[in-house]
C-alpha atoms as a PDB file:
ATOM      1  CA  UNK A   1       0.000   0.000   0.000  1.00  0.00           C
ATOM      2  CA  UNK A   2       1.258   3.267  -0.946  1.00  0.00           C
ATOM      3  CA  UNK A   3       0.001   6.265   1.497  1.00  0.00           C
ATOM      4  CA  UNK A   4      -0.315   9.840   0.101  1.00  0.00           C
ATOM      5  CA  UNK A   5      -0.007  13.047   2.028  1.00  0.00           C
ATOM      6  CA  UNK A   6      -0.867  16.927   1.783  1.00  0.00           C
ATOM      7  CA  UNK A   7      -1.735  19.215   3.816  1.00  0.00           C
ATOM      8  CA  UNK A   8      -5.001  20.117   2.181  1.00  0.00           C
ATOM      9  CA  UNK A   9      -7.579  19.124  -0.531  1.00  0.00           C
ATOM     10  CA  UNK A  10      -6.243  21.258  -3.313  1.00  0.00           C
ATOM     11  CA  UNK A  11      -2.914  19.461  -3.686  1.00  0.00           C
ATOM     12  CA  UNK A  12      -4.545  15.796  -4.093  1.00  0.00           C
ATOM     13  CA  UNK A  13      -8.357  16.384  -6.007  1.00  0.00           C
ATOM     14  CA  UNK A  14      -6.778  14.748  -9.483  1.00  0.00           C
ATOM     15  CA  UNK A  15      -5.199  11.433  -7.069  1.00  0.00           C
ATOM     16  CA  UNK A  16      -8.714  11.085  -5.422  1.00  0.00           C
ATOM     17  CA  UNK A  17     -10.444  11.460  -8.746  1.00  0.00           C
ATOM     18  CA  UNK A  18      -8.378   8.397  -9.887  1.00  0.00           C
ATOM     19  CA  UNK A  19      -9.151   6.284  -7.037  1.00  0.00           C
ATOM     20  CA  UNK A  20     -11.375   3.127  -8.014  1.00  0.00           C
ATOM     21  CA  UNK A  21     -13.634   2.598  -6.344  1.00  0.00           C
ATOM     22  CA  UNK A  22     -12.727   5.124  -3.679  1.00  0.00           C
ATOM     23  CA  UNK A  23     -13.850   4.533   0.020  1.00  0.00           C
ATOM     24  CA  UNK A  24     -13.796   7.093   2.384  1.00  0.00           C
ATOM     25  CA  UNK A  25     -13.041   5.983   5.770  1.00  0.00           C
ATOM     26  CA  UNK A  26     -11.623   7.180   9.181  1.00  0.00           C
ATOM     27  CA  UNK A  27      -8.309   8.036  10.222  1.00  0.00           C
ATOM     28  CA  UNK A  28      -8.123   9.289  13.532  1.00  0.00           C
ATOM     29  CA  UNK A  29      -9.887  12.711  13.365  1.00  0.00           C
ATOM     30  CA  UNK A  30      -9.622  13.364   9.232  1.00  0.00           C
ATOM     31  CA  UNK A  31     -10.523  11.628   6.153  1.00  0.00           C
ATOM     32  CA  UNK A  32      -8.668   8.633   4.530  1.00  0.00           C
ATOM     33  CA  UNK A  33      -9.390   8.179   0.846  1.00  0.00           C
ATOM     34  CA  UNK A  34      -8.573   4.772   0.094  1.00  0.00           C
ATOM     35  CA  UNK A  35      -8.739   3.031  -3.889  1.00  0.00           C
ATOM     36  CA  UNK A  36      -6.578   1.492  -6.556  1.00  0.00           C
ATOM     37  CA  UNK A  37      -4.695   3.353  -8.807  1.00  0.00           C
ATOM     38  CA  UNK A  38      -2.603   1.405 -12.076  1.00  0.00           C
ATOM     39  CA  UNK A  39      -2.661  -1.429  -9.758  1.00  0.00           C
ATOM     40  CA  UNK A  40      -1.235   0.198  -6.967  1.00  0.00           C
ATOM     41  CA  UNK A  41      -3.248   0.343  -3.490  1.00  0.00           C
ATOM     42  CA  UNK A  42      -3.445   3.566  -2.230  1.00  0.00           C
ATOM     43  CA  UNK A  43      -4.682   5.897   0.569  1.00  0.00           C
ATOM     44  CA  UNK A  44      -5.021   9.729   0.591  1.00  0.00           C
ATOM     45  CA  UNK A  45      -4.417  11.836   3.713  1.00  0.00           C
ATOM     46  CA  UNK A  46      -4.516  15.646   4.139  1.00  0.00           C
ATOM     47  CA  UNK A  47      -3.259  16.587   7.112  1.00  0.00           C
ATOM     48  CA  UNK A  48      -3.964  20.049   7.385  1.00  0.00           C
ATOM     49  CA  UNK A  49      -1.346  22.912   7.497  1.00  0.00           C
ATOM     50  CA  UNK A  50       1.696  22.713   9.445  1.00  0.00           C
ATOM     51  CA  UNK A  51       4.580  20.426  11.351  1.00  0.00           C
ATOM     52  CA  UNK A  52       1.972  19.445  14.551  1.00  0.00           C
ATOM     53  CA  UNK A  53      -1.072  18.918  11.729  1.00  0.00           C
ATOM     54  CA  UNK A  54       1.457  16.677   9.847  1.00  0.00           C
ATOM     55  CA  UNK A  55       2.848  14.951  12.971  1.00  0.00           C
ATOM     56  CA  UNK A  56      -0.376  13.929  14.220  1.00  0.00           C
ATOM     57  CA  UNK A  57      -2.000  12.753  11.339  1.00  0.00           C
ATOM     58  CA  UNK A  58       0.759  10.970   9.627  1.00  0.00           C
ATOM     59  CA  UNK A  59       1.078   9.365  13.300  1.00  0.00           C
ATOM     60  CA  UNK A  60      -2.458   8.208  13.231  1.00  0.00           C
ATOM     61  CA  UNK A  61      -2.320   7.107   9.559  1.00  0.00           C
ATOM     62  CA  UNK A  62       1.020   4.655  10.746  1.00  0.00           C
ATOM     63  CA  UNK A  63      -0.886   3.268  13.858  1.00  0.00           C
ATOM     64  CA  UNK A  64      -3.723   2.497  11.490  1.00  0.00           C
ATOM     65  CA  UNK A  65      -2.864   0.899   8.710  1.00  0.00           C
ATOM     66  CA  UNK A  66       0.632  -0.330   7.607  1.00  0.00           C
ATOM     67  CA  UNK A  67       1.685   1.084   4.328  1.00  0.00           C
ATOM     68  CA  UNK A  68       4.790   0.153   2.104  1.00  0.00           C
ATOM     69  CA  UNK A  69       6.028   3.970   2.211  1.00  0.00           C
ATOM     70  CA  UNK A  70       4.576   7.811   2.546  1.00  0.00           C
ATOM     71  CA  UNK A  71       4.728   9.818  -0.303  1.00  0.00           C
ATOM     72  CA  UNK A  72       4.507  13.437   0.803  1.00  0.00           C
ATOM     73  CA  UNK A  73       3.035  16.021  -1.895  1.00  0.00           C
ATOM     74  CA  UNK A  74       1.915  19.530  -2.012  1.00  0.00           C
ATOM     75  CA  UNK A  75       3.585  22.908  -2.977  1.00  0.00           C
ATOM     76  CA  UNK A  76       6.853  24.910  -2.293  1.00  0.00           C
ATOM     77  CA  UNK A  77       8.334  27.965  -2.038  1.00  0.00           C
ATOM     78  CA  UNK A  78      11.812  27.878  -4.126  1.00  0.00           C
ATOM     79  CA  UNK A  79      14.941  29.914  -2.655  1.00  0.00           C
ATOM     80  CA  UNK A  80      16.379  32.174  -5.651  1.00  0.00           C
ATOM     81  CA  UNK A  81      19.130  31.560  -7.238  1.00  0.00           C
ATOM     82  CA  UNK A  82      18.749  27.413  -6.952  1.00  0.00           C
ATOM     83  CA  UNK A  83      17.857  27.089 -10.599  1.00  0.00           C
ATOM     84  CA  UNK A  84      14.210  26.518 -10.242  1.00  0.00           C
ATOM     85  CA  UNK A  85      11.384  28.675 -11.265  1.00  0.00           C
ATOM     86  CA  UNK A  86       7.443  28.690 -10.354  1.00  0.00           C
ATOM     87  CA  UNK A  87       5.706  25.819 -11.854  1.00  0.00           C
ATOM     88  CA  UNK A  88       8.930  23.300 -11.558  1.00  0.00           C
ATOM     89  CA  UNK A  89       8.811  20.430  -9.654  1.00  0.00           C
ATOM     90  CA  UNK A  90      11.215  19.450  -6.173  1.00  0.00           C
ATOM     91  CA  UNK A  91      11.953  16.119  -5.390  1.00  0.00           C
ATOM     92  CA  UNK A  92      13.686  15.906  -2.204  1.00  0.00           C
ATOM     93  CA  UNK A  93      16.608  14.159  -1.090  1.00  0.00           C
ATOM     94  CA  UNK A  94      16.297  15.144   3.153  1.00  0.00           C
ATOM     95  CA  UNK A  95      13.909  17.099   4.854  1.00  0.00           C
ATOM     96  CA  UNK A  96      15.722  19.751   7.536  1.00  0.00           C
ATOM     97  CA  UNK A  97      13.777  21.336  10.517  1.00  0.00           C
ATOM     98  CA  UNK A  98      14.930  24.724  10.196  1.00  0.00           C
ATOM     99  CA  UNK A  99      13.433  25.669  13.546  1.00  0.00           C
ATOM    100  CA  UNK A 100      14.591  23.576  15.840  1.00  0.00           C
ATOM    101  CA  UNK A 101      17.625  25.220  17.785  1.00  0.00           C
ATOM    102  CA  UNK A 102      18.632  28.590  19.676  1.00  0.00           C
ATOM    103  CA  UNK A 103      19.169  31.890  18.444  1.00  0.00           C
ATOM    104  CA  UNK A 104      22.397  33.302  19.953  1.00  0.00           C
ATOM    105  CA  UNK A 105      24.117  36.513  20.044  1.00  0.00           C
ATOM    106  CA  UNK A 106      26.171  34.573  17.541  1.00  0.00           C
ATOM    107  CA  UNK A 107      23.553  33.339  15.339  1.00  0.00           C
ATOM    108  CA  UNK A 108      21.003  30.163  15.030  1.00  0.00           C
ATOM    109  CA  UNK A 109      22.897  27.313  16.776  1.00  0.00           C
ATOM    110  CA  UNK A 110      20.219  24.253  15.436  1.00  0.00           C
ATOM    111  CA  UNK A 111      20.131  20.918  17.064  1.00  0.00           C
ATOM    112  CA  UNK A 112      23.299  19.084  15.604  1.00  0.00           C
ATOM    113  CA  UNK A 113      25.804  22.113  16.459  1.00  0.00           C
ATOM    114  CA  UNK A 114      24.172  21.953  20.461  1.00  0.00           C
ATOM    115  CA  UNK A 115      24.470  18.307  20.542  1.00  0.00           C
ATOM    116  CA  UNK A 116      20.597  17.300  20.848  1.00  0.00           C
ATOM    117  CA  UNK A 117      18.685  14.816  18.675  1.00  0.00           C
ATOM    118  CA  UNK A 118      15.211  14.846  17.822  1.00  0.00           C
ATOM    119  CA  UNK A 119      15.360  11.317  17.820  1.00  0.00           C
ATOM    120  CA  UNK A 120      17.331   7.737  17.746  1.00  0.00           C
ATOM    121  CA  UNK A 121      16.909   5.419  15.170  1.00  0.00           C
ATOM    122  CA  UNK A 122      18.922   2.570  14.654  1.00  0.00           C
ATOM    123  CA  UNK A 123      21.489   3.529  17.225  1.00  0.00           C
ATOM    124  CA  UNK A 124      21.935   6.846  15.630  1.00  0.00           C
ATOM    125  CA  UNK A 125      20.878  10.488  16.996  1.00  0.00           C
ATOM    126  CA  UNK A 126      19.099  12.453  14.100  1.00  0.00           C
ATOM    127  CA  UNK A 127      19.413  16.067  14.738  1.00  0.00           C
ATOM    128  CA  UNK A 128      17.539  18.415  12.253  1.00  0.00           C
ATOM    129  CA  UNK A 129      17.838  15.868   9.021  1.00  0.00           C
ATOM    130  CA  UNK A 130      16.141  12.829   7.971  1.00  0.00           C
ATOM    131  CA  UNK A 131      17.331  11.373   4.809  1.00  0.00           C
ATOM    132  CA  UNK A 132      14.255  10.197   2.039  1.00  0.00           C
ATOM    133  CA  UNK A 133      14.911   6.716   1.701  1.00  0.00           C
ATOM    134  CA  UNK A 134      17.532   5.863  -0.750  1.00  0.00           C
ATOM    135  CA  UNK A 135      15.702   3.530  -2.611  1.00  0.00           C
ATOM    136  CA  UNK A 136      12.497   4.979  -3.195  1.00  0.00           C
ATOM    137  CA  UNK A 137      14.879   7.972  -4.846  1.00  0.00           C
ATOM    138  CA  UNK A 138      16.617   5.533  -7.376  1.00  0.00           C
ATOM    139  CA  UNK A 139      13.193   4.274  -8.587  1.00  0.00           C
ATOM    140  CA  UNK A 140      11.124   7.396  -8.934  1.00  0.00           C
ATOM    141  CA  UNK A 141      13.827   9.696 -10.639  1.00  0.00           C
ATOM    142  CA  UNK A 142      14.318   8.193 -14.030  1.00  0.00           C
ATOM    143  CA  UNK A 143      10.890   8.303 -14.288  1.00  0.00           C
ATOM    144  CA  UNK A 144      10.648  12.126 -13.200  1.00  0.00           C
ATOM    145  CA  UNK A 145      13.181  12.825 -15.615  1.00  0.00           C
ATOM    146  CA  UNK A 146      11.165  11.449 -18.112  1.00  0.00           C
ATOM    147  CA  UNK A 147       8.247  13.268 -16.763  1.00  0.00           C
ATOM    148  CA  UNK A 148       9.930  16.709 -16.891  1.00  0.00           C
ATOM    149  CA  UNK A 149      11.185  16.390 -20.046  1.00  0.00           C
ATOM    150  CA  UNK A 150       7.752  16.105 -22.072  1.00  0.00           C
ATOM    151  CA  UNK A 151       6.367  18.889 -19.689  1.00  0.00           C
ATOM    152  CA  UNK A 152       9.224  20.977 -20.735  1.00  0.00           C
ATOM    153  CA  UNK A 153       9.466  22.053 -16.653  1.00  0.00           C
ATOM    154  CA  UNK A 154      12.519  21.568 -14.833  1.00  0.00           C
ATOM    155  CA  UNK A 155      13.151  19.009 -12.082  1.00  0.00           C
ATOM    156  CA  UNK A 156      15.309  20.346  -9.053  1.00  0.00           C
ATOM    157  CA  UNK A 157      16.872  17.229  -6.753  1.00  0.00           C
ATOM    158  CA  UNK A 158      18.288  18.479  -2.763  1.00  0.00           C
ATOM    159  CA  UNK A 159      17.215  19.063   0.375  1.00  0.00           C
ATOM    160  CA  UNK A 160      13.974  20.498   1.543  1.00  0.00           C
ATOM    161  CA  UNK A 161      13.049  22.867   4.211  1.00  0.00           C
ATOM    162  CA  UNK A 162      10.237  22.906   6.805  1.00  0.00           C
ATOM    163  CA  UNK A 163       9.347  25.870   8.653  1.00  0.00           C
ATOM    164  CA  UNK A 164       6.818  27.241  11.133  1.00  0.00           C
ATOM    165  CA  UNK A 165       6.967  30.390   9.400  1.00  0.00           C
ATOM    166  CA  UNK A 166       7.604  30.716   5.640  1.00  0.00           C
ATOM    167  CA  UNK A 167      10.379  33.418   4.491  1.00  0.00           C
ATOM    168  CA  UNK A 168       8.041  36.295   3.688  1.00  0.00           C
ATOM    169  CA  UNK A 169      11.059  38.629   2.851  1.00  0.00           C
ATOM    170  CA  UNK A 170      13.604  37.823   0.034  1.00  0.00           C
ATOM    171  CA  UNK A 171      16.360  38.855   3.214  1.00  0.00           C
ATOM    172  CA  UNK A 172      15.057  35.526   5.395  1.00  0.00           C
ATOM    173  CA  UNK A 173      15.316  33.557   2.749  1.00  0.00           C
ATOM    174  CA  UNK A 174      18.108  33.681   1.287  1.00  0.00           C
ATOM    175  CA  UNK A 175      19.762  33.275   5.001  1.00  0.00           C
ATOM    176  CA  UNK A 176      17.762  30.224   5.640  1.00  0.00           C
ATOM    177  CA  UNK A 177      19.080  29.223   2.439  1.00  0.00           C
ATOM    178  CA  UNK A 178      22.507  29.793   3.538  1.00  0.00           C
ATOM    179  CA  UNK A 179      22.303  28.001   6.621  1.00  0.00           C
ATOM    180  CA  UNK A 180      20.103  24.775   5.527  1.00  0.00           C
ATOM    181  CA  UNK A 181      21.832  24.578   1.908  1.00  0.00           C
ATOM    182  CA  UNK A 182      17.728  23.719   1.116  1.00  0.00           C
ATOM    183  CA  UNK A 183      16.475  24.539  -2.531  1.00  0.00           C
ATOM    184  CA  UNK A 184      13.012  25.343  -0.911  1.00  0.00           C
ATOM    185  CA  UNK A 185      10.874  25.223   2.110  1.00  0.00           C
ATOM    186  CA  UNK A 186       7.353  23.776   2.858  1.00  0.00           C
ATOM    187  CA  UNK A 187       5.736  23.481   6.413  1.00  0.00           C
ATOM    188  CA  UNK A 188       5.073  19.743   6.831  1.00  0.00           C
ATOM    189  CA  UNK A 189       7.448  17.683   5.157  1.00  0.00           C
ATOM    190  CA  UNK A 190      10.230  17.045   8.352  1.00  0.00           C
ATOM    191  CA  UNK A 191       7.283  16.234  10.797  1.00  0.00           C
ATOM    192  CA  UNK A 192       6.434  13.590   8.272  1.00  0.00           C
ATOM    193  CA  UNK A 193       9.694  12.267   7.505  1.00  0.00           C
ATOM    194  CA  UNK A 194      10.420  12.448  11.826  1.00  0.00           C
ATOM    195  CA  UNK A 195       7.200  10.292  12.294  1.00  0.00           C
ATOM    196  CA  UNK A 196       8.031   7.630   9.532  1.00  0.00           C
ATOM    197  CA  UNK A 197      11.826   7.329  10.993  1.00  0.00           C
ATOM    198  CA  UNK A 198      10.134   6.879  14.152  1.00  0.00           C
ATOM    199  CA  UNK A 199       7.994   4.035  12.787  1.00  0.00           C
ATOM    200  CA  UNK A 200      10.692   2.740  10.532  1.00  0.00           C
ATOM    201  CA  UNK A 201       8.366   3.545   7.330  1.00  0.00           C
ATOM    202  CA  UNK A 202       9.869   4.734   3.808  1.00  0.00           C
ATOM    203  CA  UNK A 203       9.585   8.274   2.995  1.00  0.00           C
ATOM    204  CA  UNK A 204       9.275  10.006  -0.289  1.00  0.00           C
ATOM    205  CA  UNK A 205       8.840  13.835  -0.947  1.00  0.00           C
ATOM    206  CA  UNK A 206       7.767  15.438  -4.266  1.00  0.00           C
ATOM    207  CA  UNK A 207       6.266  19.076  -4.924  1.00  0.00           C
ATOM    208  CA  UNK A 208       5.314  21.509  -6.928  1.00  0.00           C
ATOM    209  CA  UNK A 209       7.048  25.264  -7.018  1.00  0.00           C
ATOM    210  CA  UNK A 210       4.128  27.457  -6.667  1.00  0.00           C
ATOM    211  CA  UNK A 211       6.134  30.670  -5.625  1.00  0.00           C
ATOM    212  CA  UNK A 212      10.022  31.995  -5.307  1.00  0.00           C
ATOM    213  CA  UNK A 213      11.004  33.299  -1.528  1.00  0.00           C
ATOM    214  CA  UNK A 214      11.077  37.056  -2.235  1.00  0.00           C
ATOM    215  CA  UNK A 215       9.299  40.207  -0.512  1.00  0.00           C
ATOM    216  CA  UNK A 216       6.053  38.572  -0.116  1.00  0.00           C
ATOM    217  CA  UNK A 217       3.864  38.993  -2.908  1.00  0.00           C
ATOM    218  CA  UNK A 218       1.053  36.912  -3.478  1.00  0.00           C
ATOM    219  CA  UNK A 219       0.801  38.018  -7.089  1.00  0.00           C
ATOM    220  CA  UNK A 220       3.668  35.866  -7.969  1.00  0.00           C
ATOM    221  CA  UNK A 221       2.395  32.840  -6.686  1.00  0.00           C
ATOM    222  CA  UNK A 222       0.308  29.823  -8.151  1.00  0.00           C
ATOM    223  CA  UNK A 223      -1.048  27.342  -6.031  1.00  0.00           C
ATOM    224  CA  UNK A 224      -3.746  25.879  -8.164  1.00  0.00           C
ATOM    225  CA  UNK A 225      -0.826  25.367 -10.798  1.00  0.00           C
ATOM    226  CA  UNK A 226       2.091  24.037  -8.715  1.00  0.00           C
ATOM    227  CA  UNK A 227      -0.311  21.635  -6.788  1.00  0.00           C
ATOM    228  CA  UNK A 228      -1.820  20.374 -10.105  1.00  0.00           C
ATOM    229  CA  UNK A 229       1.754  20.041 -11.360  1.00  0.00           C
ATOM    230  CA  UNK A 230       2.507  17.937  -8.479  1.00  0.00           C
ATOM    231  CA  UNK A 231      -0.392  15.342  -9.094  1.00  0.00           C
ATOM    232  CA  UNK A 232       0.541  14.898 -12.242  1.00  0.00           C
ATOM    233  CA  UNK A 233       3.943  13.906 -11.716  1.00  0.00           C
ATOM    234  CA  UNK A 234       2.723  11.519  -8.939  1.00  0.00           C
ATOM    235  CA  UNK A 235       0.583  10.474 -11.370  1.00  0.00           C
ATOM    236  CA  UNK A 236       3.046   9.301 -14.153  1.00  0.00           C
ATOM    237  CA  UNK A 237       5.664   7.846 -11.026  1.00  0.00           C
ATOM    238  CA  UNK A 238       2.595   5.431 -10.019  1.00  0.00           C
ATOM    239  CA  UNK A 239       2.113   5.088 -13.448  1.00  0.00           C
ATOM    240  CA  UNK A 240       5.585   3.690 -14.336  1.00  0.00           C
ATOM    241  CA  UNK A 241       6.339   2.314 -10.775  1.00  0.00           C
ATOM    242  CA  UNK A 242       6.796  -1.312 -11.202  1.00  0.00           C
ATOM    243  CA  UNK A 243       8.625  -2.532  -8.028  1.00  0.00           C
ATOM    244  CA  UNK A 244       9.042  -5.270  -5.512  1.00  0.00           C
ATOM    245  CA  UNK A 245       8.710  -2.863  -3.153  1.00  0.00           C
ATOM    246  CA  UNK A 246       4.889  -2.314  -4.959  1.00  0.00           C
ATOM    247  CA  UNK A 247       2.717  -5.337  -3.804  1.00  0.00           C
ATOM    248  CA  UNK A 248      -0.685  -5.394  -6.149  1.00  0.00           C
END
């Protein structure tokens, strides 16, 4: 079973439109929209805006059901000068908590510089970054590539960053981008990631550029577009996904 996350409706109508037949059940508190899609068993989960919205419902979607991995989905803000644009598509390779830490007289010491982990997993203290897994990467890229290519969109490959508040000035940005090395920033994807380490559940992060962090104007963005941009890349990686890893 492959389980699908955003934080809201908007970023997953065309998935739940190809859900056959689609049963709507109960996860917890929220909605879980649960079908076949090219084979594939999948469930739908929107877990509302933000790292506690994420935590909590990507906790009670793991104590529910078992999937194979979490795909996380939705829109991003892109940090300038990264090489992407509005409309391209981010697949992430680690998901940082940018928040997490202490401001100082000298600066924002995060968790790894003051010697605290977030968590242990296999033996190891994980500070502020949780790798996606490594496999799930080498299988859905080729077919991104492939994906970008006929859209004529570009397909940017690094690090993502979650926030509790999104760079609203191009100034914050571009220092959160110095200090994370992130191409972009989102507001759910760590908590995710944090909760699937926790449960020892593969994790998988792709979205959709629907602004660049700049002097906040909401002129520039497009969330309808990046979101739908986002679906239909998912669409084409279940698509093509034949895997192992993919039970029918």
């Amino acid at each position: 079973m492959i389980a699908i996350v955003a934080a809201v409706p908007d970023e997953t109508w065309m998935l739940r439109r190809r859900l056959f037949p689609c049963e709507v059940k109960r996860c917890g508190r929220r909605d879980l929209y649960c079908g076949r899609m090219f084979g594939h068993k999948v469930v739908v989960l929107h877990t509302g805006v933000g790292k506690i919205n994420a935590a909590s419902a990507v906790t009670a979607l793991l104590e529910s059901c078992e999937p194979d991995f979490v795909i996380v989905t939705g829109c991003c803000g892109a940090y300038p000068g990264q090489g992407l644009e509005r409309g391209d598509l981010l697949l992430a390779s680690e998901e940082i908590c940018a928040d997490e830490g202490v401001w100082t007289p000298d600066g924002f010491k995060d968790f790894a510089t003051l010697g605290f982990s977030l968590l242990r997993s296999k033996g190891v203290g994980l500070a502020n970054r949780f790798a996606v897994d490594g496999k799930l990467h080498d299988l859905a890229n080729p077919i991104l590539q492939h994906h970008v290519r006929q859209e004529g969109i570009r397909l940017g490959i690094g690090p993502l960053v979650t926030v509790s508040a999104c760079s609203g000035t191009l100034q914050s940005g571009l220092a959160l981008q110095k200090r994370t090395g992130g191409l972009g920033e989102n507001m759910e994807g760590a908590a995710v990631a944090q909760v699937c380490e926790t449960y020892g559940v593969p994790f998988l992060e792709l979205r959709g550029v629907s602004n660049m962090v700049e002097d906040r104007n909401l002129d520039n963005w497009d969330l309808e577009g990046a979101g739908k941009m986002a679906q239909q890349a998912l669409i084409a990686l279940l698509r093509g996904w034949f895997s192992p890893i993919l039970p029918a």
